[in-house]
Protein backbone atom coordinates (compact mmCIF):
# COMPACT_ATOMS: atom_id res chain seq x y z
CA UNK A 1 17.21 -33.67 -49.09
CA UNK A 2 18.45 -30.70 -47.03
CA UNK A 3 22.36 -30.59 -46.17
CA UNK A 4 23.22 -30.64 -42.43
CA UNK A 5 26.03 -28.34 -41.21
CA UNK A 6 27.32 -29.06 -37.88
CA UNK A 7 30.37 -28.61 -35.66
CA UNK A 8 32.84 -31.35 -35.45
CA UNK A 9 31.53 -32.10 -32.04
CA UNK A 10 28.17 -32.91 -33.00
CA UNK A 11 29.14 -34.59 -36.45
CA UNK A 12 28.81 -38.61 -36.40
CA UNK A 13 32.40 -40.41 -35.97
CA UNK A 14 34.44 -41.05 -39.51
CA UNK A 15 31.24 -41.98 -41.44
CA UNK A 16 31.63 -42.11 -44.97
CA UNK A 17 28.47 -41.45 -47.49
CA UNK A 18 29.03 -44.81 -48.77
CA UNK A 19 27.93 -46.53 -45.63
CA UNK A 20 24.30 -47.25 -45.94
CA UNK A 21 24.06 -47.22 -42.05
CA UNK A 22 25.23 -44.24 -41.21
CA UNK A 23 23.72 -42.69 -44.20
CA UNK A 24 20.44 -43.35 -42.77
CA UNK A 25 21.22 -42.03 -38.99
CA UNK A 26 22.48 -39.23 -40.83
CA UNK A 27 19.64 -38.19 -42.53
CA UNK A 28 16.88 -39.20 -39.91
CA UNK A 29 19.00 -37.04 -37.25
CA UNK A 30 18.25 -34.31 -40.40
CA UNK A 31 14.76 -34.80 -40.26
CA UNK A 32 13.82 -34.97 -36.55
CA UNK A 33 15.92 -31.35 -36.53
CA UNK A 34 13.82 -29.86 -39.39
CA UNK A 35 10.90 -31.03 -37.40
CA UNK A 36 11.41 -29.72 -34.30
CA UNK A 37 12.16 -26.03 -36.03
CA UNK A 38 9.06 -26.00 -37.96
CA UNK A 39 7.23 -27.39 -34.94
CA UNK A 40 8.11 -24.34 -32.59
CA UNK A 41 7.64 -21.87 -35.32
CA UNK A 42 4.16 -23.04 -36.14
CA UNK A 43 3.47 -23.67 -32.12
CA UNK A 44 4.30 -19.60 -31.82
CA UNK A 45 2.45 -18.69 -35.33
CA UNK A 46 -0.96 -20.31 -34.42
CA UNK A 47 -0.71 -18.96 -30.14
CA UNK A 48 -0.73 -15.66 -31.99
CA UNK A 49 -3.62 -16.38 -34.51
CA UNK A 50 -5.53 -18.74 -31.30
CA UNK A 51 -5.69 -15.57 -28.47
CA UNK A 52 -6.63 -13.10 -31.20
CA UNK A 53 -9.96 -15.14 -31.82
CA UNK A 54 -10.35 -16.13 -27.92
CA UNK A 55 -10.11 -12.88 -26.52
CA UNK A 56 -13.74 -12.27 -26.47
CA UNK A 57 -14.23 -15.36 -24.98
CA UNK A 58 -11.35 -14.86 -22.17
CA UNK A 59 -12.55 -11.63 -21.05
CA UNK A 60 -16.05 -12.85 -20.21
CA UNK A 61 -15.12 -15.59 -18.50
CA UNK A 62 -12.59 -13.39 -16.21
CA UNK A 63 -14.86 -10.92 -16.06
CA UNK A 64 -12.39 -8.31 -17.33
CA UNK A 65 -13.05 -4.86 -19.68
CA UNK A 66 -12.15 -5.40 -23.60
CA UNK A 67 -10.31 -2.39 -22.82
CA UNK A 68 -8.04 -4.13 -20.29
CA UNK A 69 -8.35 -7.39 -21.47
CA UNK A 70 -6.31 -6.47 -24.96
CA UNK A 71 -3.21 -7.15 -22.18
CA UNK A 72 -3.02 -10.63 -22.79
CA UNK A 73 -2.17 -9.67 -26.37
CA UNK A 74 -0.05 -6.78 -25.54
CA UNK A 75 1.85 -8.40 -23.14
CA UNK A 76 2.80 -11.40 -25.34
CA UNK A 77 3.64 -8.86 -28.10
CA UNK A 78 5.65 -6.80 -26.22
CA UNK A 79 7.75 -9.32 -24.75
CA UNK A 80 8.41 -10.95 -27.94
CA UNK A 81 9.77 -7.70 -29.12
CA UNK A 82 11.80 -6.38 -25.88
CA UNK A 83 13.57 -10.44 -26.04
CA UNK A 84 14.49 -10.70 -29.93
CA UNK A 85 17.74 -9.47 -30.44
CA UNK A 86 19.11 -9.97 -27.21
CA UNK A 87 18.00 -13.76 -28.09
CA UNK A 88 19.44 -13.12 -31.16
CA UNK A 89 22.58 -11.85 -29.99
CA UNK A 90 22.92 -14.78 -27.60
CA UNK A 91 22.42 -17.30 -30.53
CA UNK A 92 25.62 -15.88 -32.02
CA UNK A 93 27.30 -16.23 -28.77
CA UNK A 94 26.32 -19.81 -27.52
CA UNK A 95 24.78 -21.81 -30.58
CA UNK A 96 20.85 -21.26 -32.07
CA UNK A 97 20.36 -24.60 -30.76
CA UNK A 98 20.84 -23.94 -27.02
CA UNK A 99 18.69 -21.02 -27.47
CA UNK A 100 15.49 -22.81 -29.41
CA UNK A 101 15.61 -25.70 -26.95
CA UNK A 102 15.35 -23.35 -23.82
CA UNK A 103 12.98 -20.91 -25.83
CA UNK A 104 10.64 -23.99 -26.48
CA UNK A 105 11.25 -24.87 -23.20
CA UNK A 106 10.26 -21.76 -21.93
CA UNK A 107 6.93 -21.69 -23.95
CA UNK A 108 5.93 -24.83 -23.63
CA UNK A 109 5.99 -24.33 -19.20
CA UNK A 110 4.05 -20.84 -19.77
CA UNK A 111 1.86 -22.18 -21.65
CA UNK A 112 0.56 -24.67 -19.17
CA UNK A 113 0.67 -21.32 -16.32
CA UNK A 114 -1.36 -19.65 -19.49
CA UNK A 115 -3.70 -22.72 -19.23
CA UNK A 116 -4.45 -22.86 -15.54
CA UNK A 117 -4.29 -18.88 -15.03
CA UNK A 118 -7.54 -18.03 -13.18
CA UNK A 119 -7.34 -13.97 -13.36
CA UNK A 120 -6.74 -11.63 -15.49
CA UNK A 121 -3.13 -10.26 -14.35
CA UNK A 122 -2.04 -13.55 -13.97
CA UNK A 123 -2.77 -14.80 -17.43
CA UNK A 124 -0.82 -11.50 -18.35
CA UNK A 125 2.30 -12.06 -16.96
CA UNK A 126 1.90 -16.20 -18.20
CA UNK A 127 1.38 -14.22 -21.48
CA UNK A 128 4.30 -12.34 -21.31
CA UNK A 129 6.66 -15.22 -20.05
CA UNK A 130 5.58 -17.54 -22.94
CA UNK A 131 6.52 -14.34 -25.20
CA UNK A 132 9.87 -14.31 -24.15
CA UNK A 133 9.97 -18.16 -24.87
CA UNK A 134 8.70 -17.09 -28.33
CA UNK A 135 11.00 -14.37 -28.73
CA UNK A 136 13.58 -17.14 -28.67
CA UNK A 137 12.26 -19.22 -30.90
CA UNK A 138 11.65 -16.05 -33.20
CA UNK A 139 15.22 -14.96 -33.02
CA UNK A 140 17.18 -18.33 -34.15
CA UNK A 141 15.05 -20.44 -36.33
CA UNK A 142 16.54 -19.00 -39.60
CA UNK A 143 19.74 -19.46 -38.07
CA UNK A 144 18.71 -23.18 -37.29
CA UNK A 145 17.43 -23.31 -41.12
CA UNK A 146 21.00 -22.28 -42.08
CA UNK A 147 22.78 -24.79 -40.65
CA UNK A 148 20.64 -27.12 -42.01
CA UNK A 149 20.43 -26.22 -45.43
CA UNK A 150 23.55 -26.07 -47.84
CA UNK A 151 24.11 -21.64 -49.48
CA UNK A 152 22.66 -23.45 -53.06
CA UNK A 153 19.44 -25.00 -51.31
CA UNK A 154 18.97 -22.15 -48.55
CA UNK A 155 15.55 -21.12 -50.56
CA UNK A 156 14.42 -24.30 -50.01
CA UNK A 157 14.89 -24.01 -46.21
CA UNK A 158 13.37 -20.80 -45.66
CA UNK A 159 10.35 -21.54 -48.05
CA UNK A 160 9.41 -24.47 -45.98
CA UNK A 161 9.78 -22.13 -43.06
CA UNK A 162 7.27 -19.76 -44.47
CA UNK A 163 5.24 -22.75 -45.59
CA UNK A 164 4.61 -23.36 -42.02
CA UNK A 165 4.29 -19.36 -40.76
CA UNK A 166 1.24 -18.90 -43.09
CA UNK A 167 -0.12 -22.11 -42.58
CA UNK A 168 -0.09 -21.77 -38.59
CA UNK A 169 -1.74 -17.70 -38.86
CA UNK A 170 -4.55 -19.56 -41.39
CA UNK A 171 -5.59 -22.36 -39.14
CA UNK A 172 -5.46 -20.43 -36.44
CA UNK A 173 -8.79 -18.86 -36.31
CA UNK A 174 -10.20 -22.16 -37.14
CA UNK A 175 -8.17 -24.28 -34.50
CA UNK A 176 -9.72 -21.67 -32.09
CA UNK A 177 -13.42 -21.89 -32.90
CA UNK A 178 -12.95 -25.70 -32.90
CA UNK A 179 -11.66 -26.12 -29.49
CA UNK A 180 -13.87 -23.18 -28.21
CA UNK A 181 -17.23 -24.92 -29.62
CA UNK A 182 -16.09 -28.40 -27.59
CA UNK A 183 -13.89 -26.86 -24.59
CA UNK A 184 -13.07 -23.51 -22.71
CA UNK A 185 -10.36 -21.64 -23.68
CA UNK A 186 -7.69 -22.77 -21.33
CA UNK A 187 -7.63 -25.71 -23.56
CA UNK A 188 -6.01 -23.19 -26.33
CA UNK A 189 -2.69 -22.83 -24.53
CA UNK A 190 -2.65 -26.50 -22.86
CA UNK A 191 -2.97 -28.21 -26.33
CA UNK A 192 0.81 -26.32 -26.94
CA UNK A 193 2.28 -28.42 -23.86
CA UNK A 194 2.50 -32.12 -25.40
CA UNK A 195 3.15 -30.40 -28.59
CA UNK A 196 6.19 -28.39 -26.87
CA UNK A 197 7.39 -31.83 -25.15
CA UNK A 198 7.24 -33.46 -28.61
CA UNK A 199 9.75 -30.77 -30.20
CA UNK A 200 11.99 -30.83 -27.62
CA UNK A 201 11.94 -34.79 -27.87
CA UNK A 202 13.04 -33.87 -31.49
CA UNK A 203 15.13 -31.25 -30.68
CA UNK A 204 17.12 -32.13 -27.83
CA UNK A 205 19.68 -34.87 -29.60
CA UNK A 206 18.82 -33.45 -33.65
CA UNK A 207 19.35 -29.75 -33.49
CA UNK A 208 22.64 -29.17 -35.21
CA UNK A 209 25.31 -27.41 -32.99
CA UNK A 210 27.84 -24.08 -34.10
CA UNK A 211 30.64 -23.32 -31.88
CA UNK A 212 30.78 -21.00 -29.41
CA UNK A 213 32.09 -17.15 -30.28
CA UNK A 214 34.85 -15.88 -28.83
CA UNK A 215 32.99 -12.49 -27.55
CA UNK A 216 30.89 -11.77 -24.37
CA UNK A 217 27.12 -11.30 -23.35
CA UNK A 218 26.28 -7.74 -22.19
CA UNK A 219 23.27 -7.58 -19.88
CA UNK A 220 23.45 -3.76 -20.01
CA UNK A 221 23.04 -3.46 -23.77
CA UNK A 222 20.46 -5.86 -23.98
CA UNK A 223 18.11 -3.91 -21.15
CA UNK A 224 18.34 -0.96 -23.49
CA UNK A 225 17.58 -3.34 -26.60
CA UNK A 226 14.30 -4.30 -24.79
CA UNK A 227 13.50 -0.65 -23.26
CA UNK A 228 14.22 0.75 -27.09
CA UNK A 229 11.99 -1.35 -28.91
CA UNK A 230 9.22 -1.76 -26.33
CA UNK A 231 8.87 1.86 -25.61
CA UNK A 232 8.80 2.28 -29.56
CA UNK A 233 5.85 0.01 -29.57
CA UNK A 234 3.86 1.36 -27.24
CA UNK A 235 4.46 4.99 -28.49
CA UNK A 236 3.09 3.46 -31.59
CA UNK A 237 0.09 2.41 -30.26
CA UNK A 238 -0.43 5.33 -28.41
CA UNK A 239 -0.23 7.88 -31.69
CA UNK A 240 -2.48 5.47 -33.50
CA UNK A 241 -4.86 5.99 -30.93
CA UNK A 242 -4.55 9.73 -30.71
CA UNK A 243 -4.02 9.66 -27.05
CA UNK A 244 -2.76 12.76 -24.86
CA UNK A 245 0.66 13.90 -25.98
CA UNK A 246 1.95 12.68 -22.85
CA UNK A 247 1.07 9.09 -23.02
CA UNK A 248 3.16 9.23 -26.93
CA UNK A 249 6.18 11.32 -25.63
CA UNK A 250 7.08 9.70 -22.62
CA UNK A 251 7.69 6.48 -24.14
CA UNK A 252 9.17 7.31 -27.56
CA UNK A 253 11.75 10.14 -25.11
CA UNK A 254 12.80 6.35 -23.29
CA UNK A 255 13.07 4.98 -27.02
CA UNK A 256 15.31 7.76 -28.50
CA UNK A 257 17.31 8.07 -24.79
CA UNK A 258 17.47 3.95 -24.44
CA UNK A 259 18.22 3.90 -28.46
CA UNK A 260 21.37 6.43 -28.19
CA UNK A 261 22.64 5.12 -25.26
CA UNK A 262 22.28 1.64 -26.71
CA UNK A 263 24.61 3.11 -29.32
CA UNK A 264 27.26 4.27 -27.50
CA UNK A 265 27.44 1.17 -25.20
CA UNK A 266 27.87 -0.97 -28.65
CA UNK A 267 30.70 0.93 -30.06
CA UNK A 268 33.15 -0.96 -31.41
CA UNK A 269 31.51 -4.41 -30.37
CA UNK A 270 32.45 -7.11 -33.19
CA UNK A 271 28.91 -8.41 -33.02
CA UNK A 272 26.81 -5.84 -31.51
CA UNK A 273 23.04 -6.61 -30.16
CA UNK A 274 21.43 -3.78 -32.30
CA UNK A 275 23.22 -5.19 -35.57
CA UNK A 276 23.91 -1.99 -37.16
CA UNK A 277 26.98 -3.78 -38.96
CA UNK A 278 24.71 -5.94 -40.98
CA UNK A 279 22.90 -2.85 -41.84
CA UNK A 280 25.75 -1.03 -43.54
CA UNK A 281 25.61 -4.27 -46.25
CA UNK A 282 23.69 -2.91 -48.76
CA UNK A 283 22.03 -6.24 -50.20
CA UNK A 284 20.96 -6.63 -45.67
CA UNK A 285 20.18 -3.03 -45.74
CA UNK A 286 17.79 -3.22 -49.02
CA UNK A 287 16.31 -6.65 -47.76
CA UNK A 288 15.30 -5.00 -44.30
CA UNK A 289 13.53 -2.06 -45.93
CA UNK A 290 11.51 -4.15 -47.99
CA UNK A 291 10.85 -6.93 -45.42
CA UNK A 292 9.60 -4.12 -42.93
CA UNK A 293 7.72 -2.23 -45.67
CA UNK A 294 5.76 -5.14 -47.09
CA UNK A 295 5.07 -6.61 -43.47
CA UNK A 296 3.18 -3.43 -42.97
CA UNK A 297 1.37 -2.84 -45.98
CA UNK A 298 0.37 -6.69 -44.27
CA UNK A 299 -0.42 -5.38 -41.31
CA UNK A 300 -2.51 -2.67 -43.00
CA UNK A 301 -4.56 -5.45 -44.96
CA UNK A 302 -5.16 -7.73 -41.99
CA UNK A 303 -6.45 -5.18 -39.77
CA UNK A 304 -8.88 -3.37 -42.04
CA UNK A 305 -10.16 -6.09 -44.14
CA UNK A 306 -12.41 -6.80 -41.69
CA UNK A 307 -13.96 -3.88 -41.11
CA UNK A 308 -13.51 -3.61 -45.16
CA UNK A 309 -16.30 -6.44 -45.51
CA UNK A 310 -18.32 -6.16 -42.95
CA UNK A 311 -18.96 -2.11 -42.95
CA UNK A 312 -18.18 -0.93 -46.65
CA UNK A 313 -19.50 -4.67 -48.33
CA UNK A 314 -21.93 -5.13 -46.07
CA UNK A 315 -20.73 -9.11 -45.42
CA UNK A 316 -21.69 -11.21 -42.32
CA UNK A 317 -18.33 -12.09 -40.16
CA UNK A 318 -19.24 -15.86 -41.33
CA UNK A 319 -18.21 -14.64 -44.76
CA UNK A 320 -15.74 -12.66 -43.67
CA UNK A 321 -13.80 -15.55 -41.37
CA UNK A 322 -13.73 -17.38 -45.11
CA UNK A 323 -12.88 -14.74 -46.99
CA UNK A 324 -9.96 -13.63 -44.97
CA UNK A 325 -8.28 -17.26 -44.95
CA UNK A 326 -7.62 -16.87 -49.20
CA UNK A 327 -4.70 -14.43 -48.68
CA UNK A 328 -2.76 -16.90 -46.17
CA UNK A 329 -3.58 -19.91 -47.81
CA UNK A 330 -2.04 -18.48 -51.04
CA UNK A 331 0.51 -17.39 -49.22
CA UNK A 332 1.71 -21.04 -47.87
CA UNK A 333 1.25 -22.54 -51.63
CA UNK A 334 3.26 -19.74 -53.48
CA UNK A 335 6.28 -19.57 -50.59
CA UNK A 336 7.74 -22.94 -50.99
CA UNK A 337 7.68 -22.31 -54.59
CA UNK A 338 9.18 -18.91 -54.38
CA UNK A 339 11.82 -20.63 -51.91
CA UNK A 340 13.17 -23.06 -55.16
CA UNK A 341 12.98 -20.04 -57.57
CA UNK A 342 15.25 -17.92 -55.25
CA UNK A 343 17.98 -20.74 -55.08
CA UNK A 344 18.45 -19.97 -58.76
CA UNK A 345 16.84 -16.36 -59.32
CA UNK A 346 17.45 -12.95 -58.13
CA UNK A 347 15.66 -12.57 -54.63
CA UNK A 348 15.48 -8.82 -55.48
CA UNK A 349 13.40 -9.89 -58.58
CA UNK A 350 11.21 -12.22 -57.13
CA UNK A 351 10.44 -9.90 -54.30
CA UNK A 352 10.27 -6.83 -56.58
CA UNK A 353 7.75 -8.49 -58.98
CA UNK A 354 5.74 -10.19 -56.46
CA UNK A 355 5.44 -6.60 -54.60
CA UNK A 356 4.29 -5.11 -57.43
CA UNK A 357 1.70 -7.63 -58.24
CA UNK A 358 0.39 -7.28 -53.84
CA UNK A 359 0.23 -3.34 -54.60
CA UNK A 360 -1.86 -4.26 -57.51
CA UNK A 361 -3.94 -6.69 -55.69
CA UNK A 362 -4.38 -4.41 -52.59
CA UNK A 363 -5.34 -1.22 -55.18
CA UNK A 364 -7.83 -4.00 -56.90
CA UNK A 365 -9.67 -4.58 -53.28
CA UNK A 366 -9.67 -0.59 -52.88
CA UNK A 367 -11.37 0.00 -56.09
CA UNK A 368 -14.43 -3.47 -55.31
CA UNK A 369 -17.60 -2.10 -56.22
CA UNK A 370 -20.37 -1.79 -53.68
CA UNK A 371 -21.64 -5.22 -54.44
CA UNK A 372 -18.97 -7.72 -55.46
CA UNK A 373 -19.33 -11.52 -56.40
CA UNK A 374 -17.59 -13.71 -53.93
CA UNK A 375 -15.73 -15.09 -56.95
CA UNK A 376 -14.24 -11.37 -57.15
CA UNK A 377 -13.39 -10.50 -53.60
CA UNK A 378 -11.60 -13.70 -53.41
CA UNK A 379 -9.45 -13.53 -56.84
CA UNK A 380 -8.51 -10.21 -55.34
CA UNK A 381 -7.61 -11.60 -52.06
CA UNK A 382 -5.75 -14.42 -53.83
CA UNK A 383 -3.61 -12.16 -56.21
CA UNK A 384 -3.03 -10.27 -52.87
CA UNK A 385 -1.21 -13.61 -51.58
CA UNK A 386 0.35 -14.96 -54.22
CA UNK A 387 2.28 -11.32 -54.38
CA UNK A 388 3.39 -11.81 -50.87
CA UNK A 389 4.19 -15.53 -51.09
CA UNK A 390 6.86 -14.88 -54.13
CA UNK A 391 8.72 -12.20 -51.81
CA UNK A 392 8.94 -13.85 -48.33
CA UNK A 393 10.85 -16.67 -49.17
CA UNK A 394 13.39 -14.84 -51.37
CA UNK A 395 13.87 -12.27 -49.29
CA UNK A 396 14.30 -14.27 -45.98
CA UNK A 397 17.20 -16.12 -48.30
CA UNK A 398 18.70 -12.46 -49.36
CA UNK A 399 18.88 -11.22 -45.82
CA UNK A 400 20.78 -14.89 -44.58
CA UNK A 401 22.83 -15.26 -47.38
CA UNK A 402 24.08 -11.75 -47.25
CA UNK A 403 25.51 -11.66 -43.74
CA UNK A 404 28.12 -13.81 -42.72
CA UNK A 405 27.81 -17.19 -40.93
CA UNK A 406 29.21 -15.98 -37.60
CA UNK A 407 26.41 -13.07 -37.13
CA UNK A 408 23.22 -15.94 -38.58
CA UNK A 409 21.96 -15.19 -35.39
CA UNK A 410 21.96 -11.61 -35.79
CA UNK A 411 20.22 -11.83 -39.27
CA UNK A 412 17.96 -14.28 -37.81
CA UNK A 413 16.68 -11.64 -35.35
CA UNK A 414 16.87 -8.63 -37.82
CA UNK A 415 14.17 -10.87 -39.78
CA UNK A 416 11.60 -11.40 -36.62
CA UNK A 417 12.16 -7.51 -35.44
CA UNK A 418 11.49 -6.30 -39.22
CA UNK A 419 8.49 -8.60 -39.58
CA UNK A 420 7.26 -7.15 -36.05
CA UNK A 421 7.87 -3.56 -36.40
CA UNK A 422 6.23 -4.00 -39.95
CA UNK A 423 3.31 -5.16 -38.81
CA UNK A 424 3.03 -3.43 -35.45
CA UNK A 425 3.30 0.01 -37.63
CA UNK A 426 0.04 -1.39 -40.38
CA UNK A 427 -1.85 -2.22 -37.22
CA UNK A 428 -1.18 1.31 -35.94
CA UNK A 429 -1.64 3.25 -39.03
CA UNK A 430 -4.91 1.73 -39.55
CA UNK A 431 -6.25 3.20 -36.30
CA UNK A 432 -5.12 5.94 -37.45
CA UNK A 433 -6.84 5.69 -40.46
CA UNK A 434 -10.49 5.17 -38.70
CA UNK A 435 -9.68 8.09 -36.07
CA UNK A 436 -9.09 10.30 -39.64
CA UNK A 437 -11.73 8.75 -41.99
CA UNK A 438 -14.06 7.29 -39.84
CA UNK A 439 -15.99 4.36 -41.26
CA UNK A 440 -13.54 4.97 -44.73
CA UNK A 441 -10.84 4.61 -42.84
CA UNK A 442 -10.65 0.49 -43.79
CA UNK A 443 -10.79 1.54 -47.42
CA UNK A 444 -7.69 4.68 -46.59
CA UNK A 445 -5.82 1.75 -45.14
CA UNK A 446 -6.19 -0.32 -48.22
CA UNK A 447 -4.80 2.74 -50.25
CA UNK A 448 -2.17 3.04 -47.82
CA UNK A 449 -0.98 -0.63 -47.61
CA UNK A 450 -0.67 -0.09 -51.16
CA UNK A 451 1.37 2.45 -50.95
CA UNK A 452 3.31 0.50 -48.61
CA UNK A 453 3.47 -2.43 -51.35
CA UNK A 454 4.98 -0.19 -53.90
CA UNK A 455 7.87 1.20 -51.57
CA UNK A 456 8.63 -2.39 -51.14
CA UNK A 457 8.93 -3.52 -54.31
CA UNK A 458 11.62 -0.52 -55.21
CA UNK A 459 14.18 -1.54 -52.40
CA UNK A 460 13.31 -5.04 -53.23
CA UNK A 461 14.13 -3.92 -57.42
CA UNK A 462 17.29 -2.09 -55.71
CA UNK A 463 18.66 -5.14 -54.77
CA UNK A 464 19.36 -6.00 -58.23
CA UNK A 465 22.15 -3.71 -58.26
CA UNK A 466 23.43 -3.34 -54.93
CA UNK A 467 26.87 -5.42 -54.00
């Protein structure tokens, strides 16, 4: 059972372990919290995974461009990444738990807006609202996982965590083609409202509380947070799409201008929004390095695998839909596994091995020949997974256990803006890749993930003997 940490406030009155009764309201207030975490994690996981495979369907029924209707991904994306660490950064300041109740909150009402949006900008901005509600839930829910779980069963914690992430990004293609074969898609974002009201039943009196830190909130340095980071996105996107020089400058000029400014503002702060502090640790240092590298040698796969199958193996998107869901479905096995090893092994070794063996597996699906047995494509797709399933857990316990309890929210949003920027990046390079290689670009991007992979699994070895 998982070891609750909470604030005198919140703890039950004098209860001794030997009382059976409070025993048992002890550890059902445990599991109702635990719950309501992995419920808003998975309720953000599959909304990612769900508009992915609706868009098609969304922009018909609007009547909007694919070229225009790709907003009610970017907007969701961006706000997620603009809200993180100023989330993150209020989590230290307030309590996680304030944060993930208002951030489910938050999601839960935009996703209804999402559901009865009836144009195209107004789905948008519901998009973007219910990604600031994610970006909440994002930014704490290690945090909340800390407090939960005792420093000797932290693995644990976190491997259930990623459990649930790879389960939700696996089901959600097939959740969507479900509800889309019995229901239109405005059915995709109202199914998340009774689901939302059920967490925050759970969450509201189970969440465990911290206790308030002694310094302030600065509006200021969290608008250049959100203009740094989103202007660094779309800059991004814009160089992966080799668009005019203008339309990449402008907004990576606001990133580097927001970015320095953002560093002079946080000077001196104790617990600053950007959490360059944690980042002079080298064990938090390491641990970001590989979580960003490996998320976009991810990022890299996910994107061109399809394109990989359909164009270079010549495989229907039926096949391909099945083929994909190997690699996640690995993933959630080998995590929770990974998650027990770390609470007694090395999370540089675990990540470092299980690296290497996803740089193998990604070299393996590089080198398929031009007509490979199922059986093949999905061994390689499984080694693939279990690779990244031994080095998300550990590493999610490295970069917690490695910064002190008082900044948990910091480190909680370090892990969602790594795992964003990470993947963000693979997406971009692999446009990149087509607009270099053309219809070889999928099988470039595999090479490149790769590479990606094996940069990884070094800082992840560093770790071993970094203090």
């Amino acid at each position: 059972m998982p070891e609750l940490t909470t604030s005198p406030a919140a703890s039950a009155p004098s209860s001794s372990p030997s009382t059976p009764p409070a025993a048992a309201s002890f550890q059902t207030r445990e599991w109702l919290a635990l719950v309501a975490i992995l419920l808003g994690v998975s309720l953000s996981a599959l909304d990612t995974a769900i508009a992915n495979t609706a868009l098609p369907a969304i922009a018909a029924d609007l009547h909007a461009p694919a070229a225009t209707s790709i907003w009610v991904i970017n907007a969701y994306q961006l706000a997620v990444v603009a809200t993180l660490l100023p989330f993150a950064a209020l989590g230290d300041l307030l309590g996680p738990r304030r944060i993930f109740i208002g951030g489910l909150a938050f999601f839960t009402v935009a996703s209804a807006a999402c559901a009865f949006a009836d144009t195209l900008p107004l789905l948008a901005v519901a998009r973007a609202i219910q990604g600031i509600g994610a970006g909440a839930l994002m930014s704490v829910n290690i945090a909340l996982i800390r407090l939960l779980y005792s420093a000797a069963r932290l693995g644990r914690g976190v491997g259930l965590n990623a459990l649930v992430v790879g389960v939700g990004f696996t089901l959600g293609p097939a959740v969507a083609s479900l509800v889309l074969s019995v229901a239109s898609w405005p059915w995709l974002f109202a199914i998340n409202v009774p689901l939302g009201l059920i967490g925050l039943a759970f969450a509201v009196p189970a969440l465990p509380r911290s206790p308030r830190r002694g310094h302030g909130f600065d509006p200021l340095a969290a608008l250049l947070t959100a203009l740094t980071f989103a202007a660094l996105i779309l800059a991004l996107g814009a160089a992966a799409q080799r668009e005019a020089a203008a339309l990449i400058g402008i907004p990576m000029s606001v990133a580097i201008v927001a970015f320095l400014l953002l560093l002079r503002r946080q000077a001196g702060h104790p617990a600053p929004m950007l959490p360059l502090d944690l980042l002079r640790r080298p064990m938090f240092a390491l641990s970001t390095l590989t979580a960003m590298a490996s998320f976009a040698a991810q990022g890299l796969a996910f994107v061109s695998l399809p394109f990989y199958f359909e164009e270079i193996l010549h495989r229907n998107p039926i096949d391909t839909g099945f083929l994909m869901m190997s690699w996640p479905i690995i993933v959630a096995l080998a995590a929770p596994i990974a998650g027990r090893m770390s609470d007694r092994h090395p999370p540089g070794l675990l990540g470092g091995v299980g690296l290497a063996v996803l740089c193998l597996g990604m070299v393996s699906l590089a080198l398929l020949p031009a007509q490979p047995h199922t059986l093949d494509i999905v061994l390689r797709m499984a080694l693939c997974g279990a690779g990244f399933g031994f080095f998300q857990s550990p590493n999610l316990r490295a970069l917690m256990s490695s910064a002190p309890p008082e900044r948990s929210g910091g480190a909680s949003g370090v892990i969602g803006m790594a795992r964003l920027l990470g993947q963000t990046t693979g997406a971009a390079l692999v446009a990149l890749c087509f607009g270099l290689a053309g219809t070889h670009g999928s099988t470039w991007a595999l090479v490149l993930g790769a590479v990606f992979a094996g940069l990884a699994s070094t800082a992840s070895f560093a770790r071993l003997w970094a203090r």
